[in-house]
C-alpha atoms as a PDB file:
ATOM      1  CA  UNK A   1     -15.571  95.783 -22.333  1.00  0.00           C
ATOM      2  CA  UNK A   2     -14.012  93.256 -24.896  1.00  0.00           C
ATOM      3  CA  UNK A   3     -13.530  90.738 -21.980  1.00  0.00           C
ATOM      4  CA  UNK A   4     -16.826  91.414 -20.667  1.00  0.00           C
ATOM      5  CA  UNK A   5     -17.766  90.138 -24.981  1.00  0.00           C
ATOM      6  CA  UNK A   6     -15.711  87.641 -25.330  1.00  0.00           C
ATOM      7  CA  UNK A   7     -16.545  85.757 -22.168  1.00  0.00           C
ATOM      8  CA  UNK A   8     -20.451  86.019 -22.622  1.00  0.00           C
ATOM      9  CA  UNK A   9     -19.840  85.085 -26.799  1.00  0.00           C
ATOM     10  CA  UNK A  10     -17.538  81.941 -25.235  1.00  0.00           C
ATOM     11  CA  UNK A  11     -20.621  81.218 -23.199  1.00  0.00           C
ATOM     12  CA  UNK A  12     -23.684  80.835 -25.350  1.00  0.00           C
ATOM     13  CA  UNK A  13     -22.100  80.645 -28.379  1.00  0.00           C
ATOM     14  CA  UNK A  14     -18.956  78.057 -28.268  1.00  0.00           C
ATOM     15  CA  UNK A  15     -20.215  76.455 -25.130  1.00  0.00           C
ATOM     16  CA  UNK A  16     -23.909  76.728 -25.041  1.00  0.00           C
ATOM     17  CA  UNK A  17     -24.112  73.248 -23.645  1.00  0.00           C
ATOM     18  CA  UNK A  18     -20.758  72.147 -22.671  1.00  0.00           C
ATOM     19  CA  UNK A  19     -21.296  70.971 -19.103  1.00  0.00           C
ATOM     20  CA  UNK A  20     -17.387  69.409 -19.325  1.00  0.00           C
ATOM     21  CA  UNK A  21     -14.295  71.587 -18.616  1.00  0.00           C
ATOM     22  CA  UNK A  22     -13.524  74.644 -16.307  1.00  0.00           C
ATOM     23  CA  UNK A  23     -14.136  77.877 -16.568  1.00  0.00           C
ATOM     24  CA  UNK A  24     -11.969  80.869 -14.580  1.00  0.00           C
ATOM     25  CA  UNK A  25     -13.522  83.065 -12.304  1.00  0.00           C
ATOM     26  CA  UNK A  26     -13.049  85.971 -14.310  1.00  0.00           C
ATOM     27  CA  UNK A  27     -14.832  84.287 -17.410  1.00  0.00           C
ATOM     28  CA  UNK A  28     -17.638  83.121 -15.438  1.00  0.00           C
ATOM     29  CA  UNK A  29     -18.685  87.000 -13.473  1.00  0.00           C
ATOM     30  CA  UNK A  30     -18.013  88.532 -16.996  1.00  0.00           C
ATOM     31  CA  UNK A  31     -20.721  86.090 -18.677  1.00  0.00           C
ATOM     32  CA  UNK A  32     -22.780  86.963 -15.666  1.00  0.00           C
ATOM     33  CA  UNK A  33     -22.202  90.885 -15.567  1.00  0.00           C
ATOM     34  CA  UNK A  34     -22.950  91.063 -19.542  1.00  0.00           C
ATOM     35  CA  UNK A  35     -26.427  89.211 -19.093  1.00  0.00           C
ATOM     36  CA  UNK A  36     -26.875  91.097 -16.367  1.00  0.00           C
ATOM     37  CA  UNK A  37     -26.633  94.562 -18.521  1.00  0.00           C
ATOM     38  CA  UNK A  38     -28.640  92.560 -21.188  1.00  0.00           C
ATOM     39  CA  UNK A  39     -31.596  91.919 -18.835  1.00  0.00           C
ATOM     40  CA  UNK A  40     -31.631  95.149 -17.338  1.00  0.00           C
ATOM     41  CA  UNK A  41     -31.953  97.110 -20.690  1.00  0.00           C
ATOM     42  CA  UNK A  42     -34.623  94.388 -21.709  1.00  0.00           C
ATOM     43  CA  UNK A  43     -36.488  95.106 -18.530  1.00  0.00           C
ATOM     44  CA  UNK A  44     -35.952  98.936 -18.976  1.00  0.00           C
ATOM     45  CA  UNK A  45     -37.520  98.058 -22.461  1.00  0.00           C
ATOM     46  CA  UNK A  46     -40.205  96.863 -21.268  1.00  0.00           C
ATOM     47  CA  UNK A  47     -41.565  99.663 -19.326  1.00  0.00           C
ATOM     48  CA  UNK A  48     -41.485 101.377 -22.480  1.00  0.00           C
ATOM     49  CA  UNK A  49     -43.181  98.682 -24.816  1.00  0.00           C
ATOM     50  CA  UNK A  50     -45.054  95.459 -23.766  1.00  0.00           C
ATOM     51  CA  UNK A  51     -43.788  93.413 -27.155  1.00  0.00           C
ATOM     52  CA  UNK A  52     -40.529  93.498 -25.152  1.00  0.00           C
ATOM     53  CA  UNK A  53     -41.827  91.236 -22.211  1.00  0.00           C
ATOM     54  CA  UNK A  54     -41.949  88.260 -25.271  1.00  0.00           C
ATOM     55  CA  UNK A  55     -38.257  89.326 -26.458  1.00  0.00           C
ATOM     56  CA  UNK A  56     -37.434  88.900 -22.450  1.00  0.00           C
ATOM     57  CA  UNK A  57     -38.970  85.633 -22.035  1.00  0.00           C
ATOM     58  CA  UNK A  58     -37.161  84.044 -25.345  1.00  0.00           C
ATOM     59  CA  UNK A  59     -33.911  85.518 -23.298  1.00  0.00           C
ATOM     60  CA  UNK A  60     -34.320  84.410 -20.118  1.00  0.00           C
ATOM     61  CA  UNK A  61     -35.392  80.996 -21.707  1.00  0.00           C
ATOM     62  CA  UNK A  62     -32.498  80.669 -23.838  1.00  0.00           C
ATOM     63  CA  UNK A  63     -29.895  81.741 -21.078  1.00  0.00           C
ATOM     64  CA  UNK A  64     -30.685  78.921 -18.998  1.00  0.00           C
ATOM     65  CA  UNK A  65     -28.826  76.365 -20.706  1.00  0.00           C
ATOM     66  CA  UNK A  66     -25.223  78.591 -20.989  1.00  0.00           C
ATOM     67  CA  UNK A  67     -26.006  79.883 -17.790  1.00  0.00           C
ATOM     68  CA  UNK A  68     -26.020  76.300 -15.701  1.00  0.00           C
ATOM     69  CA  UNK A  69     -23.028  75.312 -18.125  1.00  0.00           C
ATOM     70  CA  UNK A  70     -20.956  78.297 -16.895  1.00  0.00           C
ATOM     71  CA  UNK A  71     -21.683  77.661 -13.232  1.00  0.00           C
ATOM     72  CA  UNK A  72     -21.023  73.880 -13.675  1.00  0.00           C
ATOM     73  CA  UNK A  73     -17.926  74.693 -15.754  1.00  0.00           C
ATOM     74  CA  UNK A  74     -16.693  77.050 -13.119  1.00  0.00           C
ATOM     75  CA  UNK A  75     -17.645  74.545 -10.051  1.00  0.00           C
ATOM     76  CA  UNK A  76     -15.499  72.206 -12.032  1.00  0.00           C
ATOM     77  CA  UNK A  77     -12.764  74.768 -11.555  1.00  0.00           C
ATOM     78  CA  UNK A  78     -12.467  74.454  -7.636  1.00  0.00           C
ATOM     79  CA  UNK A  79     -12.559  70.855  -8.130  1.00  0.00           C
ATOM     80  CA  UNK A  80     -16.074  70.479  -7.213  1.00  0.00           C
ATOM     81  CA  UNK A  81     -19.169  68.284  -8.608  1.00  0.00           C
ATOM     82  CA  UNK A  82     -21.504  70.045 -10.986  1.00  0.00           C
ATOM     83  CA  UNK A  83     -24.244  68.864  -8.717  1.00  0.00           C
ATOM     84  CA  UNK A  84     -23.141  71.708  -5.956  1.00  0.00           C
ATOM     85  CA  UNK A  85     -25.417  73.907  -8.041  1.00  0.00           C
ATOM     86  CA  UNK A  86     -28.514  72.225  -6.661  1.00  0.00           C
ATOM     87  CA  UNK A  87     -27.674  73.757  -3.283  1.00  0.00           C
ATOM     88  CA  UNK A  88     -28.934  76.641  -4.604  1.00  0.00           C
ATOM     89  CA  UNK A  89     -32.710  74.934  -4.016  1.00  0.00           C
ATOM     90  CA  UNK A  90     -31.804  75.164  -0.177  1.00  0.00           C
ATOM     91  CA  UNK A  91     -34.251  78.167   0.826  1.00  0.00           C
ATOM     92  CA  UNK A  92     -32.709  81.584   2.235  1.00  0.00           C
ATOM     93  CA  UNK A  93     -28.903  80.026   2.169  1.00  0.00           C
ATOM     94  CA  UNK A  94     -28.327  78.102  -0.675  1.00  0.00           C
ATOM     95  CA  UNK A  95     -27.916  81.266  -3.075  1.00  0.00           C
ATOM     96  CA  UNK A  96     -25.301  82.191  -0.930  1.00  0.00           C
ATOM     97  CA  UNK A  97     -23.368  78.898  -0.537  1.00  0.00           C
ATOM     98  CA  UNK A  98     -23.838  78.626  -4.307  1.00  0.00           C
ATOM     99  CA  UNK A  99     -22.370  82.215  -4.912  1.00  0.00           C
ATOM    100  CA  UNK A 100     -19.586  81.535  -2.211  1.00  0.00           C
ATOM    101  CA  UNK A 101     -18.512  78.517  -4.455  1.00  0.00           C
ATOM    102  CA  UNK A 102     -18.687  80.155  -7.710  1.00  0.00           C
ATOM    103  CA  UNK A 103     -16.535  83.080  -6.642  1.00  0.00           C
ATOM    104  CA  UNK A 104     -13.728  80.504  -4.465  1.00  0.00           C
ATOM    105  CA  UNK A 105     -10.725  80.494  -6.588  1.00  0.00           C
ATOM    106  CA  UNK A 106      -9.790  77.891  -9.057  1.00  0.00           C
ATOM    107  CA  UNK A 107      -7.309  74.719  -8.546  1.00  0.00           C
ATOM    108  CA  UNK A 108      -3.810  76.416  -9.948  1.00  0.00           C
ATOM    109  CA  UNK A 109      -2.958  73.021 -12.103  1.00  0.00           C
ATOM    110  CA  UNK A 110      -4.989  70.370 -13.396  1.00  0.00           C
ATOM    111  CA  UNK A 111      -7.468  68.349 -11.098  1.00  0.00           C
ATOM    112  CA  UNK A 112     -10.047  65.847 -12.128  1.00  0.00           C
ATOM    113  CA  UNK A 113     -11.903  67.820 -14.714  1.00  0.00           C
ATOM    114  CA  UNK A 114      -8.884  68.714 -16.965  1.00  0.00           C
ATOM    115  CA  UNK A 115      -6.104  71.187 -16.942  1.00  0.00           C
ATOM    116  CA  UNK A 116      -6.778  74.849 -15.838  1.00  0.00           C
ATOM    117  CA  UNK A 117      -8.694  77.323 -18.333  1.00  0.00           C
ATOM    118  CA  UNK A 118      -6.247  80.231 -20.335  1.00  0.00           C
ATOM    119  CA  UNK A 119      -6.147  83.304 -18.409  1.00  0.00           C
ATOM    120  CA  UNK A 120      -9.139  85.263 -18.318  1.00  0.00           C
ATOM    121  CA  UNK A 121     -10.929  82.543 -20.312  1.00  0.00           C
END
């Protein structure tokens, strides 16, 4: 659980925009599995009360930014462009080649984007 913090406080609050760096794999799916659990207990909120559809949208609108950065970050960990996230656009497969990429491991030393991230981090 205090992994599954840190990594998502790392991600919008230290690096909200940082599109520079790398980020591990474990640092990137525990950003993703704690908004995840966020959105999911928004959503469940929601069925309850309709003033939590507006608290949704302000999430989902303010995710966006940390949420590209992490996936650019991490990209920049297998030594790929941050651009590889547009193949996501591709219809029916490029989710999948996207997700393939994110989850590949990391370079073990330094590569073009700067030496590897702490472990975990």
């Amino acid at each position: 659980m205090d992994k599954m913090v840190s990594a998502y406080k790392n991600a919008v609050q230290n690096n909200y925009a940082n599109f520079e760096g790398r980020l591990s794999v474990p640092g990137f799916w525990w950003f993703w599995l704690a908004n995840f659990i966020v959105v999911v207990v928004l959503f469940i909120l929601m069925q309850i009360a309709s003033l939590f559809v507006i608290l949704y949208v302000v999430y989902a609108l303010a995710l966006i930014v940390p949420g590209l950065a992490a996936a650019v970050r991490r990209l920049h960990d297998s030594g790929k462009s941050g651009w590889l996230v547009l193949v996501s656009l591709i219809p029916l497969v490029g989710a999948i080649i996207l997700i393939v990429f994110l989850a590949s491991a990391g370079d073990s030393g330094a590569n073009s984007y700067g030496p590897p991230p702490p472990p975990g981090a």
